[in-house]
Protein backbone atom coordinates (compact mmCIF):
# COMPACT_ATOMS: atom_id res chain seq x y z
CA UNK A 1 -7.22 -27.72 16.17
CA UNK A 2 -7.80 -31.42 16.89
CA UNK A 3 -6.15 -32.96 19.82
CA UNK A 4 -5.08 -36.45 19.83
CA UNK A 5 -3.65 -38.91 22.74
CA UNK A 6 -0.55 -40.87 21.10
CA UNK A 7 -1.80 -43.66 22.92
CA UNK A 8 -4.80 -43.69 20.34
CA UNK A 9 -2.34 -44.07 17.82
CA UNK A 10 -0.73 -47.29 20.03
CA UNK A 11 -4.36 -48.83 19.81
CA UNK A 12 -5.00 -48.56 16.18
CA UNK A 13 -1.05 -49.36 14.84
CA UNK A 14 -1.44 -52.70 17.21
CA UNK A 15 -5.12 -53.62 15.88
CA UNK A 16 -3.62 -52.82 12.37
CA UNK A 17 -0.84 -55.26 12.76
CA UNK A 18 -3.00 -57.96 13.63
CA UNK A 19 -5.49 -57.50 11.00
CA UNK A 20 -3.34 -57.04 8.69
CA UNK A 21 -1.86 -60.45 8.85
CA UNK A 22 -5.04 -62.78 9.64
CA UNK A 23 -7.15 -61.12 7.19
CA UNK A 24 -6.50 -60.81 3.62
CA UNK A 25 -7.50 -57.62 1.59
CA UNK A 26 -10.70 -57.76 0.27
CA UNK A 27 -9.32 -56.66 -3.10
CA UNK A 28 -6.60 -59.36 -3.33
CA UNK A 29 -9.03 -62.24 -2.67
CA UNK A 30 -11.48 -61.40 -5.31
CA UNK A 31 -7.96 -61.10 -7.82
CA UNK A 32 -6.83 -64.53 -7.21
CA UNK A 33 -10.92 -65.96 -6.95
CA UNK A 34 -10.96 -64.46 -10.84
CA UNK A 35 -7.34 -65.52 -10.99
CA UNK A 36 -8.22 -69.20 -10.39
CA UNK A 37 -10.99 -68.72 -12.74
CA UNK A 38 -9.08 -67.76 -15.37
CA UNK A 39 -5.65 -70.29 -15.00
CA UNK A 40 -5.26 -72.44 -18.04
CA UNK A 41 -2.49 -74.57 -16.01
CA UNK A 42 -4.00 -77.26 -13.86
CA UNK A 43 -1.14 -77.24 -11.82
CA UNK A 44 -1.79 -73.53 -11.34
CA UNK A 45 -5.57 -73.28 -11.18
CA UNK A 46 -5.03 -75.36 -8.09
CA UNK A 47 -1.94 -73.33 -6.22
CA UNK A 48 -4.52 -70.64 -6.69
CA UNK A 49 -7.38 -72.45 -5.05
CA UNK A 50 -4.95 -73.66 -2.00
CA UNK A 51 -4.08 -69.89 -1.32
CA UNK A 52 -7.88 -68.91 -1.12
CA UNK A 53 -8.43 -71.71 0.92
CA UNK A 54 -5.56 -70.71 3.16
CA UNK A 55 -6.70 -67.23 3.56
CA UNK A 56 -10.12 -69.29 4.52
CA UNK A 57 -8.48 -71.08 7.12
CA UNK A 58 -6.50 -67.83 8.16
CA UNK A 59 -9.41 -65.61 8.61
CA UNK A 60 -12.10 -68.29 10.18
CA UNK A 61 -8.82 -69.63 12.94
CA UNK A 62 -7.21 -65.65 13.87
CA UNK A 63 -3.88 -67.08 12.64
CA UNK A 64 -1.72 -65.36 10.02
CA UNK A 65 -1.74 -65.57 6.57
CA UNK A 66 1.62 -66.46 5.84
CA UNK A 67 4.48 -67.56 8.48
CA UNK A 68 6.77 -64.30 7.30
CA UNK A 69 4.62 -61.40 9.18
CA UNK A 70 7.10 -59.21 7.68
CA UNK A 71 8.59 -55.88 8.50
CA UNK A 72 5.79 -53.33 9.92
CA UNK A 73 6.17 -50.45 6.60
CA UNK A 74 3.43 -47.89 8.19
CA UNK A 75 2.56 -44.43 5.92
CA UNK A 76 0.92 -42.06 8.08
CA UNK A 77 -0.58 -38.84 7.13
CA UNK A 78 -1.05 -36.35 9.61
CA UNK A 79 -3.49 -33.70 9.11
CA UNK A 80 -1.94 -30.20 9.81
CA UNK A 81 -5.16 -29.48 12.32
CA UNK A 82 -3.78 -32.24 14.32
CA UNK A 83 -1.92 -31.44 17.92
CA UNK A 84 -0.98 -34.76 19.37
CA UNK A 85 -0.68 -35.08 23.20
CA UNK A 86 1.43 -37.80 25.37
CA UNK A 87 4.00 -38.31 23.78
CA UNK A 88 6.33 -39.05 20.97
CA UNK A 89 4.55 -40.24 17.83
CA UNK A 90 7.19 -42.14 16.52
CA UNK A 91 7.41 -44.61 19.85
CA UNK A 92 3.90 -44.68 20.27
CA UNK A 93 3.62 -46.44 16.24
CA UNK A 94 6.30 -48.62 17.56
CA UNK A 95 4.47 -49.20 20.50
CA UNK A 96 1.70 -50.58 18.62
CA UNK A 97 3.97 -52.65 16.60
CA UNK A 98 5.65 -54.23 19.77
CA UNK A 99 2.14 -54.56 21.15
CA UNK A 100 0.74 -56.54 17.67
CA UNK A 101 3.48 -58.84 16.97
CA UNK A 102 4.03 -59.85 20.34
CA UNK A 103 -0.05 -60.49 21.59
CA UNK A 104 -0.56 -61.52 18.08
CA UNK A 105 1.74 -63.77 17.64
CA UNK A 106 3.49 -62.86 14.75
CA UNK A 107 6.72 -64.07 13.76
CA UNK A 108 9.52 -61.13 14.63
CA UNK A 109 11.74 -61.27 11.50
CA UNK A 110 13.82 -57.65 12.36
CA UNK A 111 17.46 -58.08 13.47
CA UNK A 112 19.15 -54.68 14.96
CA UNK A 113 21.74 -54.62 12.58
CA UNK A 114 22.03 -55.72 9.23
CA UNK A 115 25.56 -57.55 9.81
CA UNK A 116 25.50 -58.83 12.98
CA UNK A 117 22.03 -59.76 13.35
CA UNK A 118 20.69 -59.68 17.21
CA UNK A 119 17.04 -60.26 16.29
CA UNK A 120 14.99 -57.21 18.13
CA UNK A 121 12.80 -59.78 19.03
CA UNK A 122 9.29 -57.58 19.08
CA UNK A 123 9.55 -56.99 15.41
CA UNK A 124 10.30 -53.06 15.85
CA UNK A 125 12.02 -50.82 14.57
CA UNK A 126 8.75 -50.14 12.12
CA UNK A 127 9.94 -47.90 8.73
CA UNK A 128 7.93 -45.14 9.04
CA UNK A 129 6.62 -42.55 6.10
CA UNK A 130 5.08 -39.11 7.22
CA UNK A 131 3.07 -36.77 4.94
CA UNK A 132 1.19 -33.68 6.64
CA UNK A 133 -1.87 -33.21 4.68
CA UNK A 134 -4.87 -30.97 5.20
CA UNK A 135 -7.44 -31.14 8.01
CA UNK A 136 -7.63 -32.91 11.56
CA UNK A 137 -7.25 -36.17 10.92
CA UNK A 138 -4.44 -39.31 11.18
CA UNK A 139 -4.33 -41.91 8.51
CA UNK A 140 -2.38 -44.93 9.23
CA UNK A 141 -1.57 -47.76 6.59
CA UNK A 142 -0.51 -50.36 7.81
CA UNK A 143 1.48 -52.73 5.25
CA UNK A 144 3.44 -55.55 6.49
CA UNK A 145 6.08 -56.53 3.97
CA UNK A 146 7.67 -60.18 3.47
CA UNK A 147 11.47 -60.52 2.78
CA UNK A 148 11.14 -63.22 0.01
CA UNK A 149 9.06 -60.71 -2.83
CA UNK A 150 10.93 -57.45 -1.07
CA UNK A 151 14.02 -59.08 -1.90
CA UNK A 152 13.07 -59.85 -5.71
CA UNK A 153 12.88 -55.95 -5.87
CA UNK A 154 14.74 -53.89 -8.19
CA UNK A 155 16.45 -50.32 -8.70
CA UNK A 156 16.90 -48.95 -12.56
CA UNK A 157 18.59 -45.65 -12.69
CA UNK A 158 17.60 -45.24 -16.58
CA UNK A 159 18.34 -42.56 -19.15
CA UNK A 160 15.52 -40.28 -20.65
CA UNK A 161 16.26 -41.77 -24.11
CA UNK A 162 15.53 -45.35 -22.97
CA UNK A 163 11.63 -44.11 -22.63
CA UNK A 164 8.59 -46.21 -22.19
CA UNK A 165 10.75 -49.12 -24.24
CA UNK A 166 13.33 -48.77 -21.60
CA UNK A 167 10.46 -49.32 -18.77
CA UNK A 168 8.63 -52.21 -20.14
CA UNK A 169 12.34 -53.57 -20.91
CA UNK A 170 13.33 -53.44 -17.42
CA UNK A 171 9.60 -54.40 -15.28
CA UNK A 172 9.54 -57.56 -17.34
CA UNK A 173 13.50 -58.44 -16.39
CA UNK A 174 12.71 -57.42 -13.04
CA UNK A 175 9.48 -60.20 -12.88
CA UNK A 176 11.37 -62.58 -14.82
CA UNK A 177 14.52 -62.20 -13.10
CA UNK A 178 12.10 -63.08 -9.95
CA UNK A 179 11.06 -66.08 -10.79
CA UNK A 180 9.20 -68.22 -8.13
CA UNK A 181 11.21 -66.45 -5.78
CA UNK A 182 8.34 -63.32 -4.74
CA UNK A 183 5.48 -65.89 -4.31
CA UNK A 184 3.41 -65.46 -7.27
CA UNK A 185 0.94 -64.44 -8.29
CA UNK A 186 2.36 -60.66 -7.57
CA UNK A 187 0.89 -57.29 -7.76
CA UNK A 188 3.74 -55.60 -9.23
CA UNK A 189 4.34 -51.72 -7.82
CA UNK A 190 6.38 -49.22 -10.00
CA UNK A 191 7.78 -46.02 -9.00
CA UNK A 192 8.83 -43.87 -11.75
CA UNK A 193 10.42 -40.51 -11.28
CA UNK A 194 11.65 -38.15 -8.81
CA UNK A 195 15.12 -39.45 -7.69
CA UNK A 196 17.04 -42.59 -6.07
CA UNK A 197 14.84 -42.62 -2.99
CA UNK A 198 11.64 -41.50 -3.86
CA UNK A 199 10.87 -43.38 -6.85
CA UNK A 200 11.63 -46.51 -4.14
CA UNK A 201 8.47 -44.80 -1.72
CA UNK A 202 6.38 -44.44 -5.14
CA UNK A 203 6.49 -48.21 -5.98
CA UNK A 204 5.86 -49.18 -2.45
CA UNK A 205 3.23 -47.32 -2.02
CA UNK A 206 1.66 -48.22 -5.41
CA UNK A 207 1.72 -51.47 -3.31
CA UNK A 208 -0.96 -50.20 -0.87
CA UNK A 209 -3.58 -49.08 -4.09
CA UNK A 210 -6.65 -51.11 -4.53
CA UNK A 211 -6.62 -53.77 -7.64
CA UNK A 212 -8.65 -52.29 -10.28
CA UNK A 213 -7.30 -48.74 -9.48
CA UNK A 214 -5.18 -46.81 -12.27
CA UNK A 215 -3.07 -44.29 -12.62
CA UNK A 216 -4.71 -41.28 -12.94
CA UNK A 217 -3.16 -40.37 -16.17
CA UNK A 218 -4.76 -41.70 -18.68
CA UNK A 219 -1.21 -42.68 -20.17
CA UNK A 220 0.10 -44.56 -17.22
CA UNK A 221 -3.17 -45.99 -17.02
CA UNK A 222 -2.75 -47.50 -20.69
CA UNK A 223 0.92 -48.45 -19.32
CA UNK A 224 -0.55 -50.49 -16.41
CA UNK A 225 -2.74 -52.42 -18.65
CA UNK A 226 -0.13 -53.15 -21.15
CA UNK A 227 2.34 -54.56 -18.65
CA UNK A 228 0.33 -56.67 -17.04
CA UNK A 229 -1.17 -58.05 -20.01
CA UNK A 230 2.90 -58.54 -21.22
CA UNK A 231 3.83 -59.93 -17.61
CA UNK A 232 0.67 -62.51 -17.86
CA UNK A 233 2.46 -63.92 -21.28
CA UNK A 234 5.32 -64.43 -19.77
CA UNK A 235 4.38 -67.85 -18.14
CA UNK A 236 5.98 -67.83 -15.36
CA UNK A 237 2.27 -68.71 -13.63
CA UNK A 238 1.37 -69.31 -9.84
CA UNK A 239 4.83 -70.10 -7.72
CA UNK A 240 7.00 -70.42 -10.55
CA UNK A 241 5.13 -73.49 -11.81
CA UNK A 242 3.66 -72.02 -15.11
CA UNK A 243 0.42 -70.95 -16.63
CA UNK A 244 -0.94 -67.29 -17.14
CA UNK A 245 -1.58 -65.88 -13.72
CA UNK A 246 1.72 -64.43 -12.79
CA UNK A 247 0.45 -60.63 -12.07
CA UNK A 248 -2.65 -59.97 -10.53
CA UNK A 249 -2.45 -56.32 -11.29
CA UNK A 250 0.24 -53.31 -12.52
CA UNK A 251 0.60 -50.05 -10.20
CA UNK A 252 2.46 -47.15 -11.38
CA UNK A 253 2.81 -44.27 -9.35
CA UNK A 254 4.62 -41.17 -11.02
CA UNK A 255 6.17 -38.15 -10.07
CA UNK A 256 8.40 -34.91 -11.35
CA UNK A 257 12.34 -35.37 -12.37
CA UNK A 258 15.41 -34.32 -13.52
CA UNK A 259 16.03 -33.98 -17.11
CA UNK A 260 19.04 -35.90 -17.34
CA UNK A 261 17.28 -38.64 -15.27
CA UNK A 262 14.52 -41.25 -15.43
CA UNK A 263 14.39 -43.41 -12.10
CA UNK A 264 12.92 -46.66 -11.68
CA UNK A 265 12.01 -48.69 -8.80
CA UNK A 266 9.88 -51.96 -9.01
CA UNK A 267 8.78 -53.41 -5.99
CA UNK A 268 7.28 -57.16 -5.45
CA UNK A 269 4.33 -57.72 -3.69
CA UNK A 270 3.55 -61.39 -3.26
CA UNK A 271 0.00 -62.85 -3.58
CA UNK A 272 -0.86 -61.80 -0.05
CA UNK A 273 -0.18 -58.32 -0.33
CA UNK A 274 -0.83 -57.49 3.33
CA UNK A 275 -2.25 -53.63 3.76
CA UNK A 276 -4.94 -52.07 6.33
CA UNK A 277 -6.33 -48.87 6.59
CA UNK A 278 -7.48 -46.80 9.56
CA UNK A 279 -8.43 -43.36 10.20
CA UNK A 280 -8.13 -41.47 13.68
């Protein structure tokens, strides 16, 4: 048994926050580098080249990446070695989050109620995923989330019949029917499976996997491939303004369901992407 202050866990989600939004993933610059590479569209080949150069300017100046710091999503996994001391773990991840956007100074975007809209004005409440895993470890990701590609997102509550057809059907509506509107070039996250809610958490965090990762079946693997490959033709391009860098990679995550169901979540990231890791 592994004991752990809360206030560690204060430190790292406030660090995280930061990071998070100055500095973008390693992963998702090299993407758009090969991205701009491989633009046909002059128009697009040089959005491309002004994002690198703003995630230049971001990372050499400690300022954020994009002006919408979004809402704090944090997946934590909690070894079951772990006895945590000082508190309550939930306030102690908001904590951090109160601590990051406000010394940071990130743009609070969360309102305490969806209809009447008092903004919080410290960016909490964070959404918060637990998963107890083995050993004595935390693992925090940290993945701030921007309303303009979260709001391009879509639900599909399809049939078994509709199949693989009925996937590919629906992602490519889904990234047409976004447009412009999710800040292209997007990585595209896909949750199939389970029910209503979770196949929502499976194409978020599909959001959170490194470009260049697959699926670990082979199958969804060959599915990941093939829709980006169909997304790319779609020319939608960079922002909206066309070409053939409108994806910069396909994540499926997959998971166990009902036979009379096949749920279907597809969740925007935009071309920033934000995620950190950390391990306590």
């Amino acid at each position: 048994m592994r004991s752990i202050l809360v206030s560690e866990v204060t430190a790292a989600v406030k660090k995280l926050c930061i990071e998070a939004n100055y500095y973008l993933p390693d992963d998702i610059y090299a993407a758009l580098k090969k991205g701009e590479e491989e633009e046909i569209s002059p128009v697009g080949k040089d959005i491309l080249t002004d994002i690198c150069t703003n995630a230049d300017i971001a990372k050499a100046e400690d300022i954020p990446i994009c002006q919408d710091t979004g809402t704090a999503v944090v997946f934590v996994k909690i070894g079951q070695e772990v006895h945590l001391e000082g508190g309550l773990l939930t306030e102690a991840i908001n904590e951090g989050v109160r601590q990051g956007y406000t010394e940071g100074y990130l743009r609070k975007s969360i309102v305490e109620n969806p209809l009447y809209r008092v903004n919080t004005k410290d960016n909490t409440p964070a959404i918060i995923h637990y998963e107890i895993v083995e050993g004595e470890n935390i693992d925090i990701m940290l993945a701030p989330k921007g309303g303009g590609s979260e709001n391009m997102s879509k639900v599909y509550m399809l049939t078994p019949s509709q199949g693989v057809a009925g996937v590919k059907k629906a992602v490519l509506e889904a990234v047409t029917l976004a447009g412009p509107n999710a800040c292209l070039p997007v990585v595209v996250g896909i949750g199939i499976g389970g029910n209503f809610e979770k196949c929502t958490l499976l194409a978020k965090t599909a959001l959170t996997r490194e470009i260049g990762s697959h699926n670990k079946d082979p199958r969804m693997a060959a599915l990941e491939t093939e829709l980006l490959e169909e997304i790319n033709k779609l020319g939608i391009g960079p922002q909206g303004l066309g070409g053939v860098v409108t994806a910069l990679a396909v994540h499926i995550e997959d998971y166990p369901c009902h036979i009379a169901s096949m749920p279907l979540a597809i969740n925007m990231g935009c071309h920033v992407n934000r995620h950190k890791h950390v391990r306590i």
